[in-house]
Every structure is written in structure tokens, then in C-alpha cells.
Protein backbone atom coordinates (compact mmCIF):
# COMPACT_ATOMS: atom_id res chain seq x y z
CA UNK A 1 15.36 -20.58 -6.50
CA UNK A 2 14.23 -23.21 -3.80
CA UNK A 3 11.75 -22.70 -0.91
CA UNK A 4 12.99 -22.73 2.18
CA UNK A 5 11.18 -22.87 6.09
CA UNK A 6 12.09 -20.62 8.31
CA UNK A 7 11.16 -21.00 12.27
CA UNK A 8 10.82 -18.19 14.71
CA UNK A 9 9.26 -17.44 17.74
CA UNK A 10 6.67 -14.48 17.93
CA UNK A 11 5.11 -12.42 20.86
CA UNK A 12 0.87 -13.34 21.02
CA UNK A 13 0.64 -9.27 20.25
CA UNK A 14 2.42 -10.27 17.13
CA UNK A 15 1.11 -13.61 16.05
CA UNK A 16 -2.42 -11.88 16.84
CA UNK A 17 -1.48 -9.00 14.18
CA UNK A 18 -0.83 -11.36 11.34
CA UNK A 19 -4.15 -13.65 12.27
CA UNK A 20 -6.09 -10.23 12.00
CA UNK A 21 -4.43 -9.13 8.78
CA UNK A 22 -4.71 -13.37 7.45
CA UNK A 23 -8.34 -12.55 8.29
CA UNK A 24 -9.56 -10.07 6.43
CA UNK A 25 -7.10 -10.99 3.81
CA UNK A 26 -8.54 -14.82 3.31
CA UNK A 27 -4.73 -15.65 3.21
CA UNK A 28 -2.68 -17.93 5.63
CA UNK A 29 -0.61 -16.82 8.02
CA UNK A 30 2.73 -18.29 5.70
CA UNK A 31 1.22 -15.65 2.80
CA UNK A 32 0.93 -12.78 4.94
CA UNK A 33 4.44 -12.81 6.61
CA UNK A 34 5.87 -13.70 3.29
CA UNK A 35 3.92 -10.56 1.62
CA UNK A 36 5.17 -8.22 4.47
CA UNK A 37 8.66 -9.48 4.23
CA UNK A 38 8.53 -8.88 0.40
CA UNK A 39 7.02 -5.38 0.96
CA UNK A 40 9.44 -4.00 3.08
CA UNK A 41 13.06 -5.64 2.30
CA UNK A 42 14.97 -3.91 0.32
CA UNK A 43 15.25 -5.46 -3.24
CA UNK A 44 19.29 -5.59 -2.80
CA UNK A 45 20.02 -6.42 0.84
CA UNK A 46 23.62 -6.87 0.24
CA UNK A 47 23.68 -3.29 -0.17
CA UNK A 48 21.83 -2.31 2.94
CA UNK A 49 24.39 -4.93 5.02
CA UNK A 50 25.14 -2.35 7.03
CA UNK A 51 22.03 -1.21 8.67
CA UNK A 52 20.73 -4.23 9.11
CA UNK A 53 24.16 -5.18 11.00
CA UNK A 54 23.66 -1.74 13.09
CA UNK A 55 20.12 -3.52 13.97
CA UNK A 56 21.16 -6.64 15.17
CA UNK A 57 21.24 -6.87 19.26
CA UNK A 58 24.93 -7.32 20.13
């Protein structure tokens, strides 16, 4: 298993939430969105394919 980047754009309301959260946490920004992502993925996305398809903007 390799590391990959990813790049996205956020909203300031966003970017604001994870420096609070980074904060208080004493962890970067990079270990909070990774924690968050871990926390609520489901453990065997190709199962859930279809909702998250259903969520994607046409």
C-alpha cells in the first residue's frame, strides 16, 4: 500500500473547521482530514458503490 496526494479545493468555512479541529488536536491539517476520512468511509466501499454514485452531482 503506497501513499498517495490528493488535491482539492475547500470553502474557508471548511478549511476553517479542520484548522479548529488541527488545533485543539496538535495534529496537521493532512492528519485530521485523513482521520475523518478513515472515520466515516465505509471499510468496503466497493460495496456501498451505489450510494456514493447516487451522491455524485450529475
Amino acid at each position: 500500500m503506497g501513499l498517495h496526494k490528493l488535491e482539492k479545493e475547500l470553502t474557508d468555512d471548511l478549511l476553517s473547521r479542520i484548522d479548529s479541529i488541527s488545533a485543539r488536536t496538535h495534529n496537521s491539517r493532512a492528519e485530521v482530514v485523513v482521520e475523518t476520512l478513515k472515520d466515516h468511509l465505509p471499510a468496503e466501499p466497493a460495496t456501498d458503490r451505489k450510494a456514493i454514485e447516487r451522491r455524485r452531482p450529475s
